[in-house]
PDB file of N, CA and C in Angstrom:
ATOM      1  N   UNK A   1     197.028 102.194 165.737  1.00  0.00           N
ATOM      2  CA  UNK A   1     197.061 102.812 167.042  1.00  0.00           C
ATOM      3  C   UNK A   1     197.389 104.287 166.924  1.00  0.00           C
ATOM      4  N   UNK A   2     196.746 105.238 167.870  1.00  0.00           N
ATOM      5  CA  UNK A   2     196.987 106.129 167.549  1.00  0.00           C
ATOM      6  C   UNK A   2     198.552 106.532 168.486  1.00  0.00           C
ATOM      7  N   UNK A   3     199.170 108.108 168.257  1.00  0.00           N
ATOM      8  CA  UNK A   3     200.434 108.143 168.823  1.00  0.00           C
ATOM      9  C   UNK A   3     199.869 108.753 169.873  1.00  0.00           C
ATOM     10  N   UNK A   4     200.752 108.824 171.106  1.00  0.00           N
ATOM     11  CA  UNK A   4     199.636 109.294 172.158  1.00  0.00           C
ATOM     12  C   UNK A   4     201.336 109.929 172.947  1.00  0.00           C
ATOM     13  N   UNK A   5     200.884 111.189 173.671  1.00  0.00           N
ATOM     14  CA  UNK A   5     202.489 112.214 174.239  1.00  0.00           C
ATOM     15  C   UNK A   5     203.352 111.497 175.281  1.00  0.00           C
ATOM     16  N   UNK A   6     203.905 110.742 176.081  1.00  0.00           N
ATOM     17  CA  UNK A   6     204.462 110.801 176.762  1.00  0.00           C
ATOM     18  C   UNK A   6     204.677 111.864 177.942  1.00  0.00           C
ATOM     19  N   UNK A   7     204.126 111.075 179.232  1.00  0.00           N
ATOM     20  CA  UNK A   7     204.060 111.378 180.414  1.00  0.00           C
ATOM     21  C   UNK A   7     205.084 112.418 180.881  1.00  0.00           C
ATOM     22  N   UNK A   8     205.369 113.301 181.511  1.00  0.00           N
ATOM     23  CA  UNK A   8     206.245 113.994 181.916  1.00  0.00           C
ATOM     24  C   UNK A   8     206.685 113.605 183.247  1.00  0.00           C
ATOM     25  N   UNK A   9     205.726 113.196 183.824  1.00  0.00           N
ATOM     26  CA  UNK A   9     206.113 112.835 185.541  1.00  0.00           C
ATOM     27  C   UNK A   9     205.940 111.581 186.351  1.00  0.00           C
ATOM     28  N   UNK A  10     206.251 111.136 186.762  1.00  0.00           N
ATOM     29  CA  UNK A  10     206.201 109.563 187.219  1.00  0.00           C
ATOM     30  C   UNK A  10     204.524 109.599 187.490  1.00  0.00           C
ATOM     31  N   UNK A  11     203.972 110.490 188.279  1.00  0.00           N
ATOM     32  CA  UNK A  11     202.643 110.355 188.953  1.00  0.00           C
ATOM     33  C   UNK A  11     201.724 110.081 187.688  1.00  0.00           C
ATOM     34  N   UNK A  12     202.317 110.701 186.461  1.00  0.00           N
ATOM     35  CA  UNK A  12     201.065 110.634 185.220  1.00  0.00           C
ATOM     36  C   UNK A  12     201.361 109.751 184.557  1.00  0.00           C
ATOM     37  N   UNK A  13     202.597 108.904 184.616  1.00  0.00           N
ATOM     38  CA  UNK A  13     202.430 107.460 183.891  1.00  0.00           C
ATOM     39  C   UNK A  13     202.145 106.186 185.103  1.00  0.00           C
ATOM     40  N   UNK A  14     202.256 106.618 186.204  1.00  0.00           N
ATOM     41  CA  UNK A  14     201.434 105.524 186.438  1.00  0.00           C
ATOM     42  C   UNK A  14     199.855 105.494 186.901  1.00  0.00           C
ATOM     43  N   UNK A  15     199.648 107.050 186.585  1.00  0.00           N
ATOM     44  CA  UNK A  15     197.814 106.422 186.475  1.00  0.00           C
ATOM     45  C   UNK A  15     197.369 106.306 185.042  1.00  0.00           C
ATOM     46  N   UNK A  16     198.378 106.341 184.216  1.00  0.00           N
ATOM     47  CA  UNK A  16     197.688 105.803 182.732  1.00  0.00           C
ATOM     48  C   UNK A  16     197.860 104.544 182.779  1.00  0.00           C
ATOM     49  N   UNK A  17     197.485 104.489 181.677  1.00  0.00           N
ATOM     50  CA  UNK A  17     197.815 102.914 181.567  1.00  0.00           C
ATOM     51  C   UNK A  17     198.511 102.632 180.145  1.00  0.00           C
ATOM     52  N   UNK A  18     199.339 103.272 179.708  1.00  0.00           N
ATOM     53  CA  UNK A  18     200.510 103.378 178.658  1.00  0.00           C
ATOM     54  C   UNK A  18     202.245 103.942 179.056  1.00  0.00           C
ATOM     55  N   UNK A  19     202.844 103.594 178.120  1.00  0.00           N
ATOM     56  CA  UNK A  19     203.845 103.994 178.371  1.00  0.00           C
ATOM     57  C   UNK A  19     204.847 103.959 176.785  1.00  0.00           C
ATOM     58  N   UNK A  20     205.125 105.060 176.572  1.00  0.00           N
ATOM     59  CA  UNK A  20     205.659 104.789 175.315  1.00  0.00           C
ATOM     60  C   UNK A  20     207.647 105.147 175.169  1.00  0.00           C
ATOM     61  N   UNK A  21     208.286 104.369 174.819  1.00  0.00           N
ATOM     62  CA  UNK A  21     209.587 104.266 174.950  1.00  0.00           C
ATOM     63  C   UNK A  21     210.167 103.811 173.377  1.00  0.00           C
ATOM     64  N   UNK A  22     209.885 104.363 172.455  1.00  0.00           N
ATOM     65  CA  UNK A  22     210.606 104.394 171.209  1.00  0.00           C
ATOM     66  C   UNK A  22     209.745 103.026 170.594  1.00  0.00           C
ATOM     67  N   UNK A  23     209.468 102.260 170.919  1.00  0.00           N
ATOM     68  CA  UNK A  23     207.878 101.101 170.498  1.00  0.00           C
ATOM     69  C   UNK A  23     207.027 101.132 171.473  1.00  0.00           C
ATOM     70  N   UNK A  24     205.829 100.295 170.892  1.00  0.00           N
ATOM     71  CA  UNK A  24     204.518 100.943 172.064  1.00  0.00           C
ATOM     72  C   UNK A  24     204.799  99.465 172.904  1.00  0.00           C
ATOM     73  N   UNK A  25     204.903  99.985 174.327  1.00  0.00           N
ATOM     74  CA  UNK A  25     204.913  99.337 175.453  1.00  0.00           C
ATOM     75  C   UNK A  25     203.981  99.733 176.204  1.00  0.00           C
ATOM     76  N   UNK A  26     202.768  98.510 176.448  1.00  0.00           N
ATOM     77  CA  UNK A  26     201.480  98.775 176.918  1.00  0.00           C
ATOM     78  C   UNK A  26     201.724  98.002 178.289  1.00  0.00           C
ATOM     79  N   UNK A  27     201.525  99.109 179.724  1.00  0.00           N
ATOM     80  CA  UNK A  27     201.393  98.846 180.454  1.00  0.00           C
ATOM     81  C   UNK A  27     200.347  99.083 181.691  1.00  0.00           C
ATOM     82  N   UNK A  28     199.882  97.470 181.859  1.00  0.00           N
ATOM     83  CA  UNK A  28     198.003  97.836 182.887  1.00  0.00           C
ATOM     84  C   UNK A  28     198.259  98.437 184.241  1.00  0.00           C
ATOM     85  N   UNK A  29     197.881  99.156 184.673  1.00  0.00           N
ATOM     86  CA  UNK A  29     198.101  99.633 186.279  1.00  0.00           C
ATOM     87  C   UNK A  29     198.089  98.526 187.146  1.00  0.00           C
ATOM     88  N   UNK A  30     196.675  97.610 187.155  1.00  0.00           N
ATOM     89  CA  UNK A  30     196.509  97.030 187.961  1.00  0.00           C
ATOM     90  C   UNK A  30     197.858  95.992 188.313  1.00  0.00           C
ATOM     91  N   UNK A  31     198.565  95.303 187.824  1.00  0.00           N
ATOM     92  CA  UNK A  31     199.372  94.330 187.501  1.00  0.00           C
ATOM     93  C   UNK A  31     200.920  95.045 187.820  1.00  0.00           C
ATOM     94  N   UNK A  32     201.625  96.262 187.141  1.00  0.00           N
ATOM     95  CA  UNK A  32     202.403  96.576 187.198  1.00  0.00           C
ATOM     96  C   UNK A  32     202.867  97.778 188.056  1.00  0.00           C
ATOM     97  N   UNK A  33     201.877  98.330 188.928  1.00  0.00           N
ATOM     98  CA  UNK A  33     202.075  99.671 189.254  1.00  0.00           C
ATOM     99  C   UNK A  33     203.455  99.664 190.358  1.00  0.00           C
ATOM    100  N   UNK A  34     203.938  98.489 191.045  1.00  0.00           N
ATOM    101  CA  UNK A  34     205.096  98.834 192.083  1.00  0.00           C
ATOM    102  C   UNK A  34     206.231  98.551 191.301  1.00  0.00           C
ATOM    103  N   UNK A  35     206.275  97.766 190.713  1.00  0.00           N
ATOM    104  CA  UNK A  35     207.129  97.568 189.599  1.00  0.00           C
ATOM    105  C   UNK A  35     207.552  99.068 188.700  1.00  0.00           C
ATOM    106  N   UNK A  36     206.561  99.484 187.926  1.00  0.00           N
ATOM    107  CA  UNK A  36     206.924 100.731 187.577  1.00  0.00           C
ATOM    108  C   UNK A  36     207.473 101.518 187.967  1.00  0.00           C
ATOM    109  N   UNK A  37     207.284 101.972 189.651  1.00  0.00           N
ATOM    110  CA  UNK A  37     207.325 103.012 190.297  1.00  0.00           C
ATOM    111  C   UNK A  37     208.359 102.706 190.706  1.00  0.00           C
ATOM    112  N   UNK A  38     208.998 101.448 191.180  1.00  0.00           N
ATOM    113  CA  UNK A  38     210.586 101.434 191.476  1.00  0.00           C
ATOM    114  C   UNK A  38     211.627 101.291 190.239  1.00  0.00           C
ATOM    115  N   UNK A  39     211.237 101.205 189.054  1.00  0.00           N
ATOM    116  CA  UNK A  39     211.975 101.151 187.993  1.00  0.00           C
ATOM    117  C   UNK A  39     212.256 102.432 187.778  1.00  0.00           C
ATOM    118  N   UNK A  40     211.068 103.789 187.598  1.00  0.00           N
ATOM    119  CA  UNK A  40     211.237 104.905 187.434  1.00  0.00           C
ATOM    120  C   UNK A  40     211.891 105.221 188.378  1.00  0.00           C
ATOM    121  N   UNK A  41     211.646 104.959 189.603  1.00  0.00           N
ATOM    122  CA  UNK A  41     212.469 105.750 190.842  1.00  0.00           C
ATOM    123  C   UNK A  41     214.189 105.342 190.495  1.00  0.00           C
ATOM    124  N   UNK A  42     214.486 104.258 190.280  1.00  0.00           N
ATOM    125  CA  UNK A  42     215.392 104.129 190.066  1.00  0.00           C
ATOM    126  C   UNK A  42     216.641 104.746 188.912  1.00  0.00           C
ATOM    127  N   UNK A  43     216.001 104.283 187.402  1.00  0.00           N
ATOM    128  CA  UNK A  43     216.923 104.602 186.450  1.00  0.00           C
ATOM    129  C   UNK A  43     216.505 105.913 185.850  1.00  0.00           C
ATOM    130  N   UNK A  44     215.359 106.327 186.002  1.00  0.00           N
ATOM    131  CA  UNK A  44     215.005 107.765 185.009  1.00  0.00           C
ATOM    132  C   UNK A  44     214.863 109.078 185.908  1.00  0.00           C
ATOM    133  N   UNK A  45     214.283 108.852 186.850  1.00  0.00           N
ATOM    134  CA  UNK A  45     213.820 109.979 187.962  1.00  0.00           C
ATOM    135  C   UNK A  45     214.996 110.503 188.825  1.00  0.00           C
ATOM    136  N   UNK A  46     215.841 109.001 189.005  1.00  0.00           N
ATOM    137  CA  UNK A  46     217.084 109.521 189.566  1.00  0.00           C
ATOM    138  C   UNK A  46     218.078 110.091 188.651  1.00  0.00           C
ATOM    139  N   UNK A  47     217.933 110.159 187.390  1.00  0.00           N
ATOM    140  CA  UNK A  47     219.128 110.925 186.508  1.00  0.00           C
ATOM    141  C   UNK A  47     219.025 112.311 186.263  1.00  0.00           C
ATOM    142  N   UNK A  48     217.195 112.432 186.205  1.00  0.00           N
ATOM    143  CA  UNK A  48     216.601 114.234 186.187  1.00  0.00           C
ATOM    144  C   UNK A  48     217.329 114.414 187.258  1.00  0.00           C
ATOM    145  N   UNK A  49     216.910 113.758 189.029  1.00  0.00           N
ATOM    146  CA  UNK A  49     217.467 114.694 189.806  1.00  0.00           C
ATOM    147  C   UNK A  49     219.049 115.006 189.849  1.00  0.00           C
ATOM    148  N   UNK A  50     219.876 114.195 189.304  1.00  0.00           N
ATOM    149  CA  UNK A  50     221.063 114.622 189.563  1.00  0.00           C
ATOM    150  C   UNK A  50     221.811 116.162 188.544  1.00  0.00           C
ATOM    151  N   UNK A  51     221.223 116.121 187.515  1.00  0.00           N
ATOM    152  CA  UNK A  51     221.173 116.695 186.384  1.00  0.00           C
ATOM    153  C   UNK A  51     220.988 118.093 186.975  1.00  0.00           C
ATOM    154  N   UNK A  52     219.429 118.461 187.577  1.00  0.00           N
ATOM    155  CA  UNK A  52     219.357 119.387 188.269  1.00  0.00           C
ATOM    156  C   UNK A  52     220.173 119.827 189.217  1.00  0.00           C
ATOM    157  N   UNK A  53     220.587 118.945 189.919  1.00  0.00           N
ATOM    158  CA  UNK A  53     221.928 119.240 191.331  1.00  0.00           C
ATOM    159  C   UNK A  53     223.306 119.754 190.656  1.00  0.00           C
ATOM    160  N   UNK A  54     223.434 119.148 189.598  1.00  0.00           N
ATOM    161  CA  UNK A  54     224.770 120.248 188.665  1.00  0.00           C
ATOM    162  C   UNK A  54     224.332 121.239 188.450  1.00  0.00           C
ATOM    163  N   UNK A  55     223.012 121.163 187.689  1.00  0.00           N
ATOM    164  CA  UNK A  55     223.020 123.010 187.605  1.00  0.00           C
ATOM    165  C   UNK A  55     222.876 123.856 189.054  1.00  0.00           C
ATOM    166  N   UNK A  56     222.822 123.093 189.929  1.00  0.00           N
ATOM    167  CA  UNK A  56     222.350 124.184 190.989  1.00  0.00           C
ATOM    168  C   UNK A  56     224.073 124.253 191.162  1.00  0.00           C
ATOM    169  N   UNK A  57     224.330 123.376 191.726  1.00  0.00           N
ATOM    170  CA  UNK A  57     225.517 123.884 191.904  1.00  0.00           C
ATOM    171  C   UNK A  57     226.629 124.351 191.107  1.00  0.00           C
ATOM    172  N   UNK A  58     226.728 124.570 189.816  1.00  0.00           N
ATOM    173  CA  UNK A  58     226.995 125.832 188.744  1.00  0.00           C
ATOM    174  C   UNK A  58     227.001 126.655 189.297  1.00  0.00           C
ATOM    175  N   UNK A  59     225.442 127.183 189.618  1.00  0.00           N
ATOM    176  CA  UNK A  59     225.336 128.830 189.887  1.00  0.00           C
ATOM    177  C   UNK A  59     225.816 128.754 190.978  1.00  0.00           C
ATOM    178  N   UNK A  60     225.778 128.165 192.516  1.00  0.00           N
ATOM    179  CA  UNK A  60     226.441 128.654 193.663  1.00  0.00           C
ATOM    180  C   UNK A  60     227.632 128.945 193.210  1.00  0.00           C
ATOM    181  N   UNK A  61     228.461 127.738 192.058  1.00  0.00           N
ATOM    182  CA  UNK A  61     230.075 128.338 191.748  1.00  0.00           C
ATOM    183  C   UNK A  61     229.601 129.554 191.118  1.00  0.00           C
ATOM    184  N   UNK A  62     229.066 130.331 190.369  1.00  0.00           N
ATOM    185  CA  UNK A  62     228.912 131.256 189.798  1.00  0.00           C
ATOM    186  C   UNK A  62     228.867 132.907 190.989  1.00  0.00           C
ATOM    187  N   UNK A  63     228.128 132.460 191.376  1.00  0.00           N
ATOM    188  CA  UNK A  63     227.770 133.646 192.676  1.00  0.00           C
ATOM    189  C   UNK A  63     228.666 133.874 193.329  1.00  0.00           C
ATOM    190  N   UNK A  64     229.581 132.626 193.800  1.00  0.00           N
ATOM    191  CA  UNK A  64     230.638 132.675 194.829  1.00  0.00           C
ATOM    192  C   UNK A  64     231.644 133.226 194.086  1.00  0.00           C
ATOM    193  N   UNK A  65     231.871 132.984 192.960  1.00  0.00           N
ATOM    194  CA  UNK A  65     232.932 133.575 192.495  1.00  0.00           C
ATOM    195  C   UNK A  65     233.193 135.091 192.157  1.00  0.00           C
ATOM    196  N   UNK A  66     231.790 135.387 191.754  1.00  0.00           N
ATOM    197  CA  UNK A  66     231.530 137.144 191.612  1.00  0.00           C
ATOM    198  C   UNK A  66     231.592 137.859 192.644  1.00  0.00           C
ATOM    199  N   UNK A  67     231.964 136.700 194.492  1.00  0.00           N
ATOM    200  CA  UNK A  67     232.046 137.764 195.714  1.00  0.00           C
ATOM    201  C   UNK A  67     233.433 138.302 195.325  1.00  0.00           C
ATOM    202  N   UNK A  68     234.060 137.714 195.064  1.00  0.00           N
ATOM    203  CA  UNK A  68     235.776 137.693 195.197  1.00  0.00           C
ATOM    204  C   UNK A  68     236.435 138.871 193.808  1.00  0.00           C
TER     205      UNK A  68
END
């Protein structure tokens, strides 16, 4: 099999029809697509966004502090 990149965004792994997670886990659209999409929504998509919400709010502490 060949190695193939890993999706960056929920929308592009679920119109493939692969998914690769440290062994090859082959998954068909037709069969799995709500399944996917609440698994990602859940454990992976929700950890980027929180991740991002610390850094944002870093810099507001950052800014606010340079008024003073």
């Amino acid at each position: 099999m060949q190695n193939k990149r890993v999706p960056d965004t929920k929308d592009q792994l679920i119109t493939g029809n692969w998914i690769i997670l440290g062994n090859y886990i082959h998954i068909h659209k037709e069969n799995r697509i709500m399944k996917l999409s609440k698994f990602l929504d859940k454990y992976i998509f929700s950890q980027k966004e929180e991740i991002q919400n610390k850094s944002a709010d870093k810099e507001k502490k950052k800014k606010y502090c340079k008024k003073f």
